[in-house]
C-alpha atoms as a PDB file:
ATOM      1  CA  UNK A   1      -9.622  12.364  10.533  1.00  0.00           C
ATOM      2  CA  UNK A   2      -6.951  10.657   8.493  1.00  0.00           C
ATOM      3  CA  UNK A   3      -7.503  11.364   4.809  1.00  0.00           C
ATOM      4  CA  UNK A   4      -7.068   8.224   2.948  1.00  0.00           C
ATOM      5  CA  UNK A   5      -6.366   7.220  -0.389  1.00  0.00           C
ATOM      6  CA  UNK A   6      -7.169   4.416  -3.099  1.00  0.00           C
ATOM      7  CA  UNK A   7      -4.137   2.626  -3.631  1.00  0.00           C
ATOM      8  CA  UNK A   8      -3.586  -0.175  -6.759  1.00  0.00           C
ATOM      9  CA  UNK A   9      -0.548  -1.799  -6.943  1.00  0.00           C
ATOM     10  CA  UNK A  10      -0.003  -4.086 -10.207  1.00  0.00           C
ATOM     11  CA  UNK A  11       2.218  -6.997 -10.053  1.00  0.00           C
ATOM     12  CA  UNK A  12       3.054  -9.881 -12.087  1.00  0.00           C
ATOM     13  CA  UNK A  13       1.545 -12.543 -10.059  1.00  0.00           C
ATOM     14  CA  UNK A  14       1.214 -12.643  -6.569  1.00  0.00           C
ATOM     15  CA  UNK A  15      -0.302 -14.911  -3.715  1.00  0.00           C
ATOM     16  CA  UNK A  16      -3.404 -13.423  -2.366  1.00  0.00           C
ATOM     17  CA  UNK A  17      -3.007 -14.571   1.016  1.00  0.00           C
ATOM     18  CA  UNK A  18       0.638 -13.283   1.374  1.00  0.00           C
ATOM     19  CA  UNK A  19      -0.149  -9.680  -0.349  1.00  0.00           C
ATOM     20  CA  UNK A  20      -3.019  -9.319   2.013  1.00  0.00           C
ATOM     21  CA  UNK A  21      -0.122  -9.898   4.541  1.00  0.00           C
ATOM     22  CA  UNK A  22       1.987  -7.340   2.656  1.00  0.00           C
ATOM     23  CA  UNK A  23      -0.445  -4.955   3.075  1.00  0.00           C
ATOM     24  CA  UNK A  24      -1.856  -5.200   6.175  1.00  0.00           C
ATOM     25  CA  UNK A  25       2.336  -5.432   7.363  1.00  0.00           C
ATOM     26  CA  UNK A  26       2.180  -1.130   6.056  1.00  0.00           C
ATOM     27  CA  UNK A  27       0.526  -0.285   9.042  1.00  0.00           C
ATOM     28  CA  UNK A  28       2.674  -2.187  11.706  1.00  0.00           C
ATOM     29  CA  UNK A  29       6.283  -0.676   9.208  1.00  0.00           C
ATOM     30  CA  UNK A  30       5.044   2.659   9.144  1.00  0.00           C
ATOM     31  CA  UNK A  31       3.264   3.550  12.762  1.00  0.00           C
ATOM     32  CA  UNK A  32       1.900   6.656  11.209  1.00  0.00           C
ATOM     33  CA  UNK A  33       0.323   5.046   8.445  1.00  0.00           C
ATOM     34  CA  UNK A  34      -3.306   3.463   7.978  1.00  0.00           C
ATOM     35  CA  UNK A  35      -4.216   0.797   5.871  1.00  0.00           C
ATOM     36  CA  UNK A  36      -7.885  -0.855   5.136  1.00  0.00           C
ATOM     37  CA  UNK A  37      -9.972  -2.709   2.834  1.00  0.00           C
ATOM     38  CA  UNK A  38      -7.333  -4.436   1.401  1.00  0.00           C
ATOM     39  CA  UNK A  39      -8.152  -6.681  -1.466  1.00  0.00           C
ATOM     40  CA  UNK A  40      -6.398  -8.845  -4.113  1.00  0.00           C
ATOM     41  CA  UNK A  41      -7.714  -9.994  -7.726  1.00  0.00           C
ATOM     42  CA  UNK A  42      -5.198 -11.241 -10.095  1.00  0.00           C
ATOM     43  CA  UNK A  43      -2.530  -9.509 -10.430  1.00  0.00           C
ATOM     44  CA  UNK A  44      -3.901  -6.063  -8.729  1.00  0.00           C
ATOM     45  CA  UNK A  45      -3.337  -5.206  -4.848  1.00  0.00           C
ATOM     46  CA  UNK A  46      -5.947  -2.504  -3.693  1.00  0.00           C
ATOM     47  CA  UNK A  47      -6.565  -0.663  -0.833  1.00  0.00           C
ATOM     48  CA  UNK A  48      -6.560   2.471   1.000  1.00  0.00           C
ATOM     49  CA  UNK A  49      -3.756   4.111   3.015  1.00  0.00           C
ATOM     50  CA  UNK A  50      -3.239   7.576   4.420  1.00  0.00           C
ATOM     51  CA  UNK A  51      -0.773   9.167   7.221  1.00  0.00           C
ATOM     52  CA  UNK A  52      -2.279   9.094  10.368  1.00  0.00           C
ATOM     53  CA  UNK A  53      -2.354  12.525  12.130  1.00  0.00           C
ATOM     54  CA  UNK A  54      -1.146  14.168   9.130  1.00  0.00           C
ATOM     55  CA  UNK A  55      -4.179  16.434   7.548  1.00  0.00           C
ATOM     56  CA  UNK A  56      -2.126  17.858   4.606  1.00  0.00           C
ATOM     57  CA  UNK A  57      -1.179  13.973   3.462  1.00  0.00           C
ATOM     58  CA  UNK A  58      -0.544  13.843  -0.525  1.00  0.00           C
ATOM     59  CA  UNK A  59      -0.681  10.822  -2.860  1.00  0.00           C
ATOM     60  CA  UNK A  60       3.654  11.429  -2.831  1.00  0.00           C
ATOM     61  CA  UNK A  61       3.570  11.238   0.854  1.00  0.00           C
ATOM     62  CA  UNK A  62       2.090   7.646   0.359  1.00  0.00           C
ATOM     63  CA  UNK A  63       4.091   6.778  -2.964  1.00  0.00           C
ATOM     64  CA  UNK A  64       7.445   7.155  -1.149  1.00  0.00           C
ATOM     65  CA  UNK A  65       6.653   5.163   1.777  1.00  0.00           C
ATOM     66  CA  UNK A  66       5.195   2.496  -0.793  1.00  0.00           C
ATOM     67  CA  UNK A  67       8.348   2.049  -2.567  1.00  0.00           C
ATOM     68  CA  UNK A  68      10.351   2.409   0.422  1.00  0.00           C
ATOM     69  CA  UNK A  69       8.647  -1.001   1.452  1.00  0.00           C
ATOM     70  CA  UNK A  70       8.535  -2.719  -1.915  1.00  0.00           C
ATOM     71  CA  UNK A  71      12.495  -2.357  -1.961  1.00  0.00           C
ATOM     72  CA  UNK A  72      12.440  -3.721   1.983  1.00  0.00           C
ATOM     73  CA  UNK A  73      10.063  -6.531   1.158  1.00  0.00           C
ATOM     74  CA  UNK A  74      10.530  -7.966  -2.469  1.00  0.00           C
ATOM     75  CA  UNK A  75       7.555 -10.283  -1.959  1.00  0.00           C
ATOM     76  CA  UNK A  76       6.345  -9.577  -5.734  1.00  0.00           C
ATOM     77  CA  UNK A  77       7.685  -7.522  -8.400  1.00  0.00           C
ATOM     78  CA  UNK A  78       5.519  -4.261  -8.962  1.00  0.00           C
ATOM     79  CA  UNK A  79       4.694  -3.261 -12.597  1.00  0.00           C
ATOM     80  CA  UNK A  80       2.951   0.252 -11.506  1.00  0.00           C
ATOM     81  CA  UNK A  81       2.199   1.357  -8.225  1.00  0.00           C
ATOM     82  CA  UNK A  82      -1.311   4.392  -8.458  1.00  0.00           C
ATOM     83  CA  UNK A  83      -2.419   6.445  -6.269  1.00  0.00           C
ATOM     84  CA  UNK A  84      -5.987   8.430  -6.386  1.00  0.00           C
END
C-alpha cells in the first residue's frame, strides 16, 4: 500500500483548471509517484501524493520531487509548498 500524504501548495494566483492539470501531470513525470484528490480554491493546490512501491516514503521524499517539478514547469509561482 502506497502511503500517501496531504500536500498544499500556496501560490499567488493560479487557474484552477490548469493546476488540476499540474497536478494530475506528477503522476505521468514521476512513474513512481501517486497523486489523488486533487483540488484547487484560491490560491491553495491540495492533494495527496506518495511514492508508489516505496513503504518507508517521507514528506522530503515528496518535497524534492515537488520542487524538482515546480522549477520544470513554472506554471505559477509557489509561496510555500507543506507537506503532512
Amino acid at each position: 500500500m502506497t502511503k500517501m500524504y496531504s500536500v498544499t501548495i500556496e501560490t499567488t494566483g493560479v487557474d484552477a483548471a490548469e493546476a488540476k492539470d499540474w497536478a494530475n501531470e506528477l503522476a505521468n513525470v514521476y512513474a513512481d509517484m501517486a497523486v489523488s484528490d486533487v483540488n484547487v480554491s484560491g490560491n491553495k493546490i491540495s492533494f495527496k501524493a506518495g511514492m508508489t512501491g516505496m513503504d518507508d516514503t517521507e514528506p522530503d521524499d515528496i518535497k524534492m520531487k515537488l520542487d524538482e517539478y515546480v522549477t520544470m514547469h513554472e506554471a505559477f509561482s509557489v509561496k510555500k509548498i507543506d507537506i503532512r
